[in-house]
N, C-alpha and C. Protein backbone atom coordinates (compact mmCIF):
# COMPACT_ATOMS: atom_id res chain seq x y z
N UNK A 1 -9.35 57.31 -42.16
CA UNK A 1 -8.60 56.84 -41.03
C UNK A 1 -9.50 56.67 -39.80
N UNK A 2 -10.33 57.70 -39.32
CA UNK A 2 -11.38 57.59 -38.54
C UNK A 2 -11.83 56.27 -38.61
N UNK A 3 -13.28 56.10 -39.48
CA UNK A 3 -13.71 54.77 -39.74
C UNK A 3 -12.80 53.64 -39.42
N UNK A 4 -11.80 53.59 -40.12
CA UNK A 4 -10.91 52.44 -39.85
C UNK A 4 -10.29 52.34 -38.36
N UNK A 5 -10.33 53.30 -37.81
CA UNK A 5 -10.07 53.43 -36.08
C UNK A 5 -11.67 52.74 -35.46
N UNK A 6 -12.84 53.09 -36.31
CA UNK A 6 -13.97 53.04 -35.12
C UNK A 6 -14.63 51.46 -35.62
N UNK A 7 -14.02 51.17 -36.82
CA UNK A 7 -13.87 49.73 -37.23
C UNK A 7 -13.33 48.95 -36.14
N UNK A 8 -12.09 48.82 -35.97
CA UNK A 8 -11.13 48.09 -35.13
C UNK A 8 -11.34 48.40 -33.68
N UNK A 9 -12.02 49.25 -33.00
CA UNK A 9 -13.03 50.20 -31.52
C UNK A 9 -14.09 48.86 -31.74
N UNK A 10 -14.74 48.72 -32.37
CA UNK A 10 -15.76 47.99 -32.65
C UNK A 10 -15.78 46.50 -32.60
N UNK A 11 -14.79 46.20 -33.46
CA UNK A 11 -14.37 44.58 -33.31
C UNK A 11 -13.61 44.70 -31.64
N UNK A 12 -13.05 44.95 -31.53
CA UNK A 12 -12.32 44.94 -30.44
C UNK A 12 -13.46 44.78 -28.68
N UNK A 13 -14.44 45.53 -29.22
CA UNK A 13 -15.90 45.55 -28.04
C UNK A 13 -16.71 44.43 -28.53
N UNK A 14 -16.74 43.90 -29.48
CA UNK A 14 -17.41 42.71 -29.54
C UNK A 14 -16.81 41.96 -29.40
N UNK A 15 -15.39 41.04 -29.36
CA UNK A 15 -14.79 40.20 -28.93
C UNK A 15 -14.88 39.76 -27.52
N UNK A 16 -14.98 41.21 -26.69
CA UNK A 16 -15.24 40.55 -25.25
C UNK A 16 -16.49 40.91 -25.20
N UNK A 17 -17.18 40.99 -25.37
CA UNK A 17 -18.74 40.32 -25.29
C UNK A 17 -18.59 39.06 -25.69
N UNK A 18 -18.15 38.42 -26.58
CA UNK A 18 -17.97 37.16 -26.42
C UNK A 18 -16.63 36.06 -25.45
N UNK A 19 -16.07 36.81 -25.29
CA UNK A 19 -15.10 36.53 -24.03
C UNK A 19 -16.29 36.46 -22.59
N UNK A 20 -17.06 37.76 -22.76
CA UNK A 20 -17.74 37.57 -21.30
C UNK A 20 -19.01 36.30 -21.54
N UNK A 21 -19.32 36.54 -22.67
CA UNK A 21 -20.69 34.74 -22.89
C UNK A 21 -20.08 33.49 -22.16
N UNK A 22 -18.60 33.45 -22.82
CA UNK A 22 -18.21 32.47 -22.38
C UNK A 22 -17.97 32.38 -21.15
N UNK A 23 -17.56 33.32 -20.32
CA UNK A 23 -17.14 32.55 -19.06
C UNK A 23 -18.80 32.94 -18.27
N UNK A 24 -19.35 33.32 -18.84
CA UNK A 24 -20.79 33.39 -17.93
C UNK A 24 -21.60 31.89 -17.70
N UNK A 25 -20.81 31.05 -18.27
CA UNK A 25 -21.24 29.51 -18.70
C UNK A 25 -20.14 28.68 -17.85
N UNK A 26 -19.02 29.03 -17.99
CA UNK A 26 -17.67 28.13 -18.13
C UNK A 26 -16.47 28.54 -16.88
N UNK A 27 -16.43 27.94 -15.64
CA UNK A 27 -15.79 28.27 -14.82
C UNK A 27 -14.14 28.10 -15.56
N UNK A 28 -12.97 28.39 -15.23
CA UNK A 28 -11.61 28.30 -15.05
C UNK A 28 -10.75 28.47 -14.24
N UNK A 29 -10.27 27.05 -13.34
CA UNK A 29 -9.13 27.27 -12.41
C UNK A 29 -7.93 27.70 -12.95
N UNK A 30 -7.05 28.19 -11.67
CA UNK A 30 -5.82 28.38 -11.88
C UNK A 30 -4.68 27.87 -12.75
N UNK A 31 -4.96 26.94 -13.19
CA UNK A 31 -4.41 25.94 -14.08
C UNK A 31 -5.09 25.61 -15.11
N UNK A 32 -6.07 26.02 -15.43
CA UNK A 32 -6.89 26.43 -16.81
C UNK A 32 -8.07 25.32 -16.52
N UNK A 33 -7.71 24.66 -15.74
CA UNK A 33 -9.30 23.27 -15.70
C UNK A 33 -10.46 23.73 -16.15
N UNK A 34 -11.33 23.43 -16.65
CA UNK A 34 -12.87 23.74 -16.99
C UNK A 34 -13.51 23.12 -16.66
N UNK A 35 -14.86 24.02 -16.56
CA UNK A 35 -15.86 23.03 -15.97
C UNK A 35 -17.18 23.88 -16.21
N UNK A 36 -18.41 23.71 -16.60
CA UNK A 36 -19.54 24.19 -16.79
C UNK A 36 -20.03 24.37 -15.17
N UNK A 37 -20.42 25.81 -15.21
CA UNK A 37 -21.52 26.42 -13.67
C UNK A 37 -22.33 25.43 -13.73
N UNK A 38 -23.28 25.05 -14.52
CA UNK A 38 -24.63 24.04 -14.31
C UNK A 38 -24.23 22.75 -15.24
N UNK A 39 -24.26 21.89 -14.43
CA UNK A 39 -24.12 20.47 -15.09
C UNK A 39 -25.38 19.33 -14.49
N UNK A 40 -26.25 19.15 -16.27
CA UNK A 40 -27.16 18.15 -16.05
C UNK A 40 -27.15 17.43 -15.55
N UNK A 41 -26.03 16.61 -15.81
CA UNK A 41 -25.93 15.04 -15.43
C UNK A 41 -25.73 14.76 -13.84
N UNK A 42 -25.23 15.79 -13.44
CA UNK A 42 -25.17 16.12 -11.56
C UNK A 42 -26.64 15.48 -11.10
N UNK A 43 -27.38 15.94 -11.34
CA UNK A 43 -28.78 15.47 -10.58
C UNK A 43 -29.31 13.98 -11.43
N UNK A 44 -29.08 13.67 -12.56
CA UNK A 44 -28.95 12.36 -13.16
C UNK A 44 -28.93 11.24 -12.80
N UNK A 45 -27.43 11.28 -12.26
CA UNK A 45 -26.49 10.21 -11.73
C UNK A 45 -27.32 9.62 -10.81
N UNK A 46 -27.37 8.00 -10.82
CA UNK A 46 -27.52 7.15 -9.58
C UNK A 46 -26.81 6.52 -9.73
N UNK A 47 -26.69 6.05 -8.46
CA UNK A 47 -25.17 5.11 -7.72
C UNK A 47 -25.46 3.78 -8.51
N UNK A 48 -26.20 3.14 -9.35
CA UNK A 48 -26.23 2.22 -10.05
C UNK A 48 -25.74 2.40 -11.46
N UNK A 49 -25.53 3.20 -11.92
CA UNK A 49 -24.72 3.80 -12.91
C UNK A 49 -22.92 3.57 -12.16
N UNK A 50 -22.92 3.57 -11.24
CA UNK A 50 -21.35 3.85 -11.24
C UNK A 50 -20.73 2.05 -11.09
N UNK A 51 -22.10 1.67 -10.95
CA UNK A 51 -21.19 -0.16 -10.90
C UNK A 51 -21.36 -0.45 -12.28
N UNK A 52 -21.69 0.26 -13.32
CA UNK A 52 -21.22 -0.38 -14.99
C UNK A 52 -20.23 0.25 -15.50
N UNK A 53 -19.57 1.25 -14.58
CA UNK A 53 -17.91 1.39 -15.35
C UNK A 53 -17.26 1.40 -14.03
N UNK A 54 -16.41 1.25 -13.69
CA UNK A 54 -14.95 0.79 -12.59
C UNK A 54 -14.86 2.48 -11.99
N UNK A 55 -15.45 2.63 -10.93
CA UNK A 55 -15.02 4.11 -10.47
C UNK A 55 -13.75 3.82 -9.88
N UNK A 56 -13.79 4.62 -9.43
CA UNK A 56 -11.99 4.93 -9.03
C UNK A 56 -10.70 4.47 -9.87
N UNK A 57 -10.88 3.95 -11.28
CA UNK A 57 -10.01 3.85 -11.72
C UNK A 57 -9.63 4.65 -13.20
N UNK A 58 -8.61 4.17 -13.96
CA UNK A 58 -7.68 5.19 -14.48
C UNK A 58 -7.95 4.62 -16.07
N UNK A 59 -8.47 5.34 -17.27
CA UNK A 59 -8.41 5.18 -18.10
C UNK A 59 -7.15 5.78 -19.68
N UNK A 60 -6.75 4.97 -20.25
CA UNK A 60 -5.70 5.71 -20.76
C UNK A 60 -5.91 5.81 -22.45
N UNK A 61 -5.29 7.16 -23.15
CA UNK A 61 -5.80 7.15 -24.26
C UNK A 61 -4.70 8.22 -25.18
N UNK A 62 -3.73 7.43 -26.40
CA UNK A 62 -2.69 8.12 -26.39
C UNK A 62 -2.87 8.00 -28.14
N UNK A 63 -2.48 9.73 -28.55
CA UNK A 63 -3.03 10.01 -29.89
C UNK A 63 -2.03 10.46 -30.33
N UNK A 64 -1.58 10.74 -31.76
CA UNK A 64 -0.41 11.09 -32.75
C UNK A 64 -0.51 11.64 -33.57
N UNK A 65 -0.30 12.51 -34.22
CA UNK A 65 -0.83 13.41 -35.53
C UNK A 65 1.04 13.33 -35.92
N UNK A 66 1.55 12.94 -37.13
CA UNK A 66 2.61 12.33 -37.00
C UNK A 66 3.43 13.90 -38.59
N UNK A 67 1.91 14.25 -39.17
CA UNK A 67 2.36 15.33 -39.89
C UNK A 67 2.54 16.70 -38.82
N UNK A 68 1.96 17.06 -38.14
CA UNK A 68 2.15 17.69 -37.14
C UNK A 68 3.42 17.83 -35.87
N UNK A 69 3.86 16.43 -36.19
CA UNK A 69 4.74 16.07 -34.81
C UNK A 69 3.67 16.20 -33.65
N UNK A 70 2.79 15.74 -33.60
CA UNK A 70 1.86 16.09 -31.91
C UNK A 70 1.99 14.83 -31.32
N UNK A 71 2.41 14.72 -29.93
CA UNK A 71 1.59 12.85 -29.29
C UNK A 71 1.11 14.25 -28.29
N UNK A 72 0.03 13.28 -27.93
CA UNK A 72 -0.90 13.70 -26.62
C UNK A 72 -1.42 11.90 -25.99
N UNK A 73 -1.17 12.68 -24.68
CA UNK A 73 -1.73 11.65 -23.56
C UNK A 73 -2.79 12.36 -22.48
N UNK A 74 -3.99 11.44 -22.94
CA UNK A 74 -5.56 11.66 -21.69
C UNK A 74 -5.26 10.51 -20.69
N UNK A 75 -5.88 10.89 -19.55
CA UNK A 75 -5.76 10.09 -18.48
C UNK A 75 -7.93 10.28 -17.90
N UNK A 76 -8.19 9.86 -17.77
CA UNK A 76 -9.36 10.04 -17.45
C UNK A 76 -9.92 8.91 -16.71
N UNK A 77 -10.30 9.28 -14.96
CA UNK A 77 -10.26 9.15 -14.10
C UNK A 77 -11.92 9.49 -13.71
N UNK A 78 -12.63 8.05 -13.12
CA UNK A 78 -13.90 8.25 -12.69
C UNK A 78 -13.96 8.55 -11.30
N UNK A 79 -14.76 8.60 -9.92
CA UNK A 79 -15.34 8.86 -9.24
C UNK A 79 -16.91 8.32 -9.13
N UNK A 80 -16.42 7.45 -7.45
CA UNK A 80 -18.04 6.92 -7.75
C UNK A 80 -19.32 8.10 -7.48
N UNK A 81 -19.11 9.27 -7.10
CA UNK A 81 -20.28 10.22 -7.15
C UNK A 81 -20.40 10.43 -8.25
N UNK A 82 -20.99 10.19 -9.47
CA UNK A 82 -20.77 10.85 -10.91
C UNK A 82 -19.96 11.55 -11.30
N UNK A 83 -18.68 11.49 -11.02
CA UNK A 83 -17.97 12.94 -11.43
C UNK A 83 -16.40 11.91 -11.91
N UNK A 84 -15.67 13.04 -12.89
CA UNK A 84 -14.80 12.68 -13.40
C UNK A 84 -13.96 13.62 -13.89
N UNK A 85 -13.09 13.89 -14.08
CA UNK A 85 -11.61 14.42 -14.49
C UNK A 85 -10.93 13.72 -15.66
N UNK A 86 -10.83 14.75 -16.65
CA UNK A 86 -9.33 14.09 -17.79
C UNK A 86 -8.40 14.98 -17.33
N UNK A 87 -7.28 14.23 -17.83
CA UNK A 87 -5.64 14.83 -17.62
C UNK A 87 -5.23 15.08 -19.10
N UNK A 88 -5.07 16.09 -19.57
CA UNK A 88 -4.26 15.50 -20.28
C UNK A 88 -2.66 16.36 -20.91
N UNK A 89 -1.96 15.70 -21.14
CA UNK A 89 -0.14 15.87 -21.41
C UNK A 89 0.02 15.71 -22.40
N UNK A 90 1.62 15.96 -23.04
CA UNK A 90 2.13 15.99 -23.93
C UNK A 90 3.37 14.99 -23.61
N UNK A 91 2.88 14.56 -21.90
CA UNK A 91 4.66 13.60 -21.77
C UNK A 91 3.54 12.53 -21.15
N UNK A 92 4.52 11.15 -20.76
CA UNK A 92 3.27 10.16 -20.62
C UNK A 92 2.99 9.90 -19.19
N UNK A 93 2.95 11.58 -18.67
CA UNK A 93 3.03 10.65 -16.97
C UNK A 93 2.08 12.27 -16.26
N UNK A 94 1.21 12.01 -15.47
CA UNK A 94 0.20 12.42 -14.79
C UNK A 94 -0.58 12.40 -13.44
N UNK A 95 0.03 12.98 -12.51
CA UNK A 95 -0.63 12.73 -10.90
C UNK A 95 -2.18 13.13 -11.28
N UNK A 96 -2.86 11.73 -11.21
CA UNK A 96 -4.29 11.56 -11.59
C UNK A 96 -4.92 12.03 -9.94
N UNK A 97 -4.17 12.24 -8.92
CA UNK A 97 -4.63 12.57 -7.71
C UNK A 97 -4.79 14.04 -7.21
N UNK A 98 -4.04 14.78 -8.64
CA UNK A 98 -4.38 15.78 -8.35
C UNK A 98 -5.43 17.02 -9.25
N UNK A 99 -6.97 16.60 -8.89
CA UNK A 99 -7.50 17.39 -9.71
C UNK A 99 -7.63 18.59 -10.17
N UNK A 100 -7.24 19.42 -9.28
CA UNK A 100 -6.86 21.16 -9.15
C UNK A 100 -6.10 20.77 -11.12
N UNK A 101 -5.27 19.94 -11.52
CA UNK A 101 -4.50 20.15 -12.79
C UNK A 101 -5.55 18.65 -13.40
N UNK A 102 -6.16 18.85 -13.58
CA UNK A 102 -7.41 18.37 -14.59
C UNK A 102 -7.37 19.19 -15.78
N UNK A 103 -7.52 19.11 -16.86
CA UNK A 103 -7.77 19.68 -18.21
C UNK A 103 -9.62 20.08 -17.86
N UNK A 104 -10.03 18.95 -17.83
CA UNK A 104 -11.52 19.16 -18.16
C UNK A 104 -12.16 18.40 -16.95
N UNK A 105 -13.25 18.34 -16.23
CA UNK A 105 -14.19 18.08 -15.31
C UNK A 105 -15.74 17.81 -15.32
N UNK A 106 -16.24 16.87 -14.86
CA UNK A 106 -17.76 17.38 -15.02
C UNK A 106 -18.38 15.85 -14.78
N UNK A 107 -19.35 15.97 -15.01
CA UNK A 107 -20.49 14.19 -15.04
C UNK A 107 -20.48 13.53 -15.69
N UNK A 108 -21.02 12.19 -15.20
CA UNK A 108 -21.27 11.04 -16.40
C UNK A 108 -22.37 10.33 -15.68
N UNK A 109 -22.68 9.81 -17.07
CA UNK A 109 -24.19 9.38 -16.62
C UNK A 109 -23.68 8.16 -17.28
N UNK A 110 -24.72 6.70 -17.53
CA UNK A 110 -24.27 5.18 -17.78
C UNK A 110 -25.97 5.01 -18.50
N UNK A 111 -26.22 4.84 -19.98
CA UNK A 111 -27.57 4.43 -19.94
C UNK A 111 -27.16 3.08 -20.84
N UNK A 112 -27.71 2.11 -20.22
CA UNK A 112 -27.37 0.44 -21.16
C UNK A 112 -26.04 0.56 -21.19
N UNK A 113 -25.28 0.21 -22.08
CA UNK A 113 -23.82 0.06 -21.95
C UNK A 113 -22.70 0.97 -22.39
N UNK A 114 -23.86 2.19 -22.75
CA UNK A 114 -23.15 3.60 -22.97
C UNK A 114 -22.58 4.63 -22.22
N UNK A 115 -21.24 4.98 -21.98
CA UNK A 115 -21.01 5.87 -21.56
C UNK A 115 -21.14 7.61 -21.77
N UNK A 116 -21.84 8.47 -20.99
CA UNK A 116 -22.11 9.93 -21.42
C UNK A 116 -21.32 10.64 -20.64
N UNK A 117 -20.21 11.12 -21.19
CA UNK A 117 -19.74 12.45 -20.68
C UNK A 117 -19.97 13.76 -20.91
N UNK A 118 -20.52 14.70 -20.20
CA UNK A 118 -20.96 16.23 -19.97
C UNK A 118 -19.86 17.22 -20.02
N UNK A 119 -19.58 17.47 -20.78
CA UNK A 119 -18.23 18.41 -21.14
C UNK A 119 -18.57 19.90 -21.74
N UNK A 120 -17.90 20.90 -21.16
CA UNK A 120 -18.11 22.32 -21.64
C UNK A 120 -17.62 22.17 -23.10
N UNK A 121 -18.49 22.84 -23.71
CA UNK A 121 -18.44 23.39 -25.00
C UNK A 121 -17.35 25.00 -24.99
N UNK A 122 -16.13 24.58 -25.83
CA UNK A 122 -15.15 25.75 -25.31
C UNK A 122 -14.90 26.58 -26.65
N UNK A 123 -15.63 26.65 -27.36
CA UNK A 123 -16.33 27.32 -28.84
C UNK A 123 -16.95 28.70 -28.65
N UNK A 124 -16.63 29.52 -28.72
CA UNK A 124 -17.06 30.81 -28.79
C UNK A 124 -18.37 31.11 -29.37
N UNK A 125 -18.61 30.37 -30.54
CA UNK A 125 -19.88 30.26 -31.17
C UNK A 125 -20.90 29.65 -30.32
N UNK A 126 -20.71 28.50 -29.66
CA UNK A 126 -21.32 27.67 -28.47
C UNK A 126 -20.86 27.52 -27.24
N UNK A 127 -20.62 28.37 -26.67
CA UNK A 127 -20.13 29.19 -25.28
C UNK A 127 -21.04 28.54 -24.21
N UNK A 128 -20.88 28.10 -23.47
CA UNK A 128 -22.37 27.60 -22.31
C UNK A 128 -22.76 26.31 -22.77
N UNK A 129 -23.24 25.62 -24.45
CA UNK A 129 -23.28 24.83 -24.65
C UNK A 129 -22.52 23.73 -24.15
N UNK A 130 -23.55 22.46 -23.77
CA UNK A 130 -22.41 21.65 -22.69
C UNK A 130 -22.21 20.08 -24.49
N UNK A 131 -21.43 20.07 -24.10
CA UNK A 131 -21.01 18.50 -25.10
C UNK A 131 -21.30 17.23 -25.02
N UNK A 132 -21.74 16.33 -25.14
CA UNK A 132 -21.77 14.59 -24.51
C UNK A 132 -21.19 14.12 -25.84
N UNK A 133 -20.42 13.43 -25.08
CA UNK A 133 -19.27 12.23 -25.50
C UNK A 133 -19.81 11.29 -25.38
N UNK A 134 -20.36 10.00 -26.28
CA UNK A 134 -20.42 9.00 -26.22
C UNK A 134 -19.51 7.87 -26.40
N UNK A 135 -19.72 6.85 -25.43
CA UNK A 135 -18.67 5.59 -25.34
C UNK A 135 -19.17 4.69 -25.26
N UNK A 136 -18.80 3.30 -26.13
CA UNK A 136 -19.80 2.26 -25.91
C UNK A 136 -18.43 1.79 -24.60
N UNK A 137 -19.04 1.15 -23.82
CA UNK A 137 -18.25 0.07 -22.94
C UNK A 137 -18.37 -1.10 -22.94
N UNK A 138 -17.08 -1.48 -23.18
CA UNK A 138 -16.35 -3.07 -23.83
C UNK A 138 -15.48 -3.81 -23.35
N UNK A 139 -15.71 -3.71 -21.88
CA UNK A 139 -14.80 -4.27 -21.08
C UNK A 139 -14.15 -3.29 -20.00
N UNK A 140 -13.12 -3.52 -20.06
CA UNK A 140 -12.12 -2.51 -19.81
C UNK A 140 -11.73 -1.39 -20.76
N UNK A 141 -12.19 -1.66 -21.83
CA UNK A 141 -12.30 -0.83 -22.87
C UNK A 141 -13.80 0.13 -23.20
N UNK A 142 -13.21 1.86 -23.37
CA UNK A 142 -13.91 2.54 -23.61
C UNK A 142 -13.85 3.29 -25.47
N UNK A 143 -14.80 3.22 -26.26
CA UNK A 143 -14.84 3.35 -27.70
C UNK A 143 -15.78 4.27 -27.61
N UNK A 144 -15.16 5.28 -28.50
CA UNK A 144 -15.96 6.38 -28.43
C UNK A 144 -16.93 6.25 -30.02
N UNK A 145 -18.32 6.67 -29.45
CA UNK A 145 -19.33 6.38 -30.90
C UNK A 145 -19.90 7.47 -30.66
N UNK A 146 -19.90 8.30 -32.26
CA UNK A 146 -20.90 9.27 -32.78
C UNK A 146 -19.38 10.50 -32.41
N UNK A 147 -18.87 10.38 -33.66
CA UNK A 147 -17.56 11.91 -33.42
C UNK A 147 -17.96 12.64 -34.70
N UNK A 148 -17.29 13.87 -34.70
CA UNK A 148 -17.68 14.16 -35.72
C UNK A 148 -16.88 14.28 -36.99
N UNK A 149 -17.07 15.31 -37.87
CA UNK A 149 -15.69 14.57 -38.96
C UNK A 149 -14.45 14.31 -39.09
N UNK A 150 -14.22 15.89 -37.69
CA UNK A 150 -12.62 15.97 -37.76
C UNK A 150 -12.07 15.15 -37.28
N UNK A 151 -12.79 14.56 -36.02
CA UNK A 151 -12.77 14.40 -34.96
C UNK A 151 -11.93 12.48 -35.47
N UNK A 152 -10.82 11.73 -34.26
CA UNK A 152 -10.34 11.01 -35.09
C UNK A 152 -10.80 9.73 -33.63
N UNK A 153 -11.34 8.40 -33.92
CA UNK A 153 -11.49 7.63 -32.97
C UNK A 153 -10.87 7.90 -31.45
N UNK A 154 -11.55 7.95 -30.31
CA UNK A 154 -11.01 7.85 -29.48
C UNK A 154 -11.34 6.36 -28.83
N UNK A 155 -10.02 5.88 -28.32
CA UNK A 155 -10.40 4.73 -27.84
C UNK A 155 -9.17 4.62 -26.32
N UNK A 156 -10.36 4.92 -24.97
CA UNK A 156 -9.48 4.58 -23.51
C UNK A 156 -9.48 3.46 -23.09
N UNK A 157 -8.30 3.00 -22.61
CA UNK A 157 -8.21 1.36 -22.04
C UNK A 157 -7.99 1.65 -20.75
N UNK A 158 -8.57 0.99 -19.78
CA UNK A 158 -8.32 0.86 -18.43
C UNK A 158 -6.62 0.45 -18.16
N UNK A 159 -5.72 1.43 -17.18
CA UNK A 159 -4.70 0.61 -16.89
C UNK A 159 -4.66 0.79 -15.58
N UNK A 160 -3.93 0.01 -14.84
CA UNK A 160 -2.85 0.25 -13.75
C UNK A 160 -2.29 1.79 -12.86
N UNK A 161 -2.40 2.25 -12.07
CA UNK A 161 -1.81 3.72 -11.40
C UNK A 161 -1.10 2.83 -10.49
N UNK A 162 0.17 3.57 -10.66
CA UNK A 162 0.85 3.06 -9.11
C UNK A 162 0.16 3.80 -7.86
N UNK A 163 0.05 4.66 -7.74
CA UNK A 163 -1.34 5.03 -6.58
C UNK A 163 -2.19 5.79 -6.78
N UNK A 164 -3.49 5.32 -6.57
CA UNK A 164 -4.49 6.26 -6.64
C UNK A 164 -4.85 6.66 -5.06
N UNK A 165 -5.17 7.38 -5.41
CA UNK A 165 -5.37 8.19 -3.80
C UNK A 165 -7.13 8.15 -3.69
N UNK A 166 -7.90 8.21 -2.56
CA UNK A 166 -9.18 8.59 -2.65
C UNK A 166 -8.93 10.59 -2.84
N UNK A 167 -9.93 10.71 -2.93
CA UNK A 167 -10.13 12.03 -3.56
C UNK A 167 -11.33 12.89 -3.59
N UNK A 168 -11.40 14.01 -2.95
CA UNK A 168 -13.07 14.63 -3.22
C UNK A 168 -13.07 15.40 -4.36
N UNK A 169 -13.82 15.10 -5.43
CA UNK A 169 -13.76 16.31 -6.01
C UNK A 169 -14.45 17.25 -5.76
N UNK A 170 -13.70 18.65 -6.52
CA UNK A 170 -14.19 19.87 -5.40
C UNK A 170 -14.92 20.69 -6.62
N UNK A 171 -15.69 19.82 -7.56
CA UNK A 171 -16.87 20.65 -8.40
C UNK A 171 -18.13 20.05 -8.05
């Protein structure tokens, strides 16, 4: 019985050691937003990068897992300082003006006609590890290239906001 007490003492102290890896990497607002302490692409970015994708506007991207019953809706929203915000819901509607309720946060960089997004790695195994998302850009259309197996096409289309607000973001 001991052992099996200093078993479960044990797992129980290594779990938050990995609870603490992670957030030693990975900020979290009040509303769960994420965002990596150090982000590469921050010092990256030049303002010539932000005239090959449409800053200030609203990208939309709506997915179904139909054995599951899941829809999900991303909203993902540039900024001409390198910086960007996804939204994302389970209903199809999203104040893109308010980033404090962002899902996820962070940089993008533009090399040739590719889009790179810098995203926390929220993996326990890869805690701190940051992510890039690749997107070819195709217009108004964003196609995501290089996912991995599970992982199922993402594809954002530029739409319409009835208002976008200017906005600082505050990462």
């Amino acid at each position: 019985m001991r052992s099996i007490l200093l078993l479960i003492l044990v797992l129980f102290a290594s779990s938050c050691r990995l609870t603490q890896h992670y957030t030693k990497y990975i900020d979290e607002n009040q509303y769960g937003r994420l965002h990596l302490k150090k982000m590469k692409f921050e010092k990256s970015f030049t303002k010539e990068m932000s005239g090959k994708i449409e800053a200030d506007a609203v990208y939309f991207s709506f997915y179904e897992n139909k054995t599951i019953d899941l829809k999900g809706y991303d909203y993902l929203r540039f900024f001409k300082s390198g910086q960007f915000a996804i939204f994302g819901s389970k209903i199809n509607e999203v104040d893109v003006n308010d980033v404090q309720k962002a899902s996820v946060v962070g940089y993008y960089n533009v090399v040739n006609n590719v889009l790179l997004l810098e995203l926390p790695n929220t993996s326990f195994s890869k805690a701190g590890k940051r992510t890039i998302k690749k997107f070819e850009i195709e217009g108004t259309t964003l196609r995501q290239i290089e996912k991995s197996k599970n992982e199922t096409e993402t594809i954002f289309t530029k739409i319409k906001v009835k208002e976008i607000k200017p906005v600082l973001p505050d990462w």
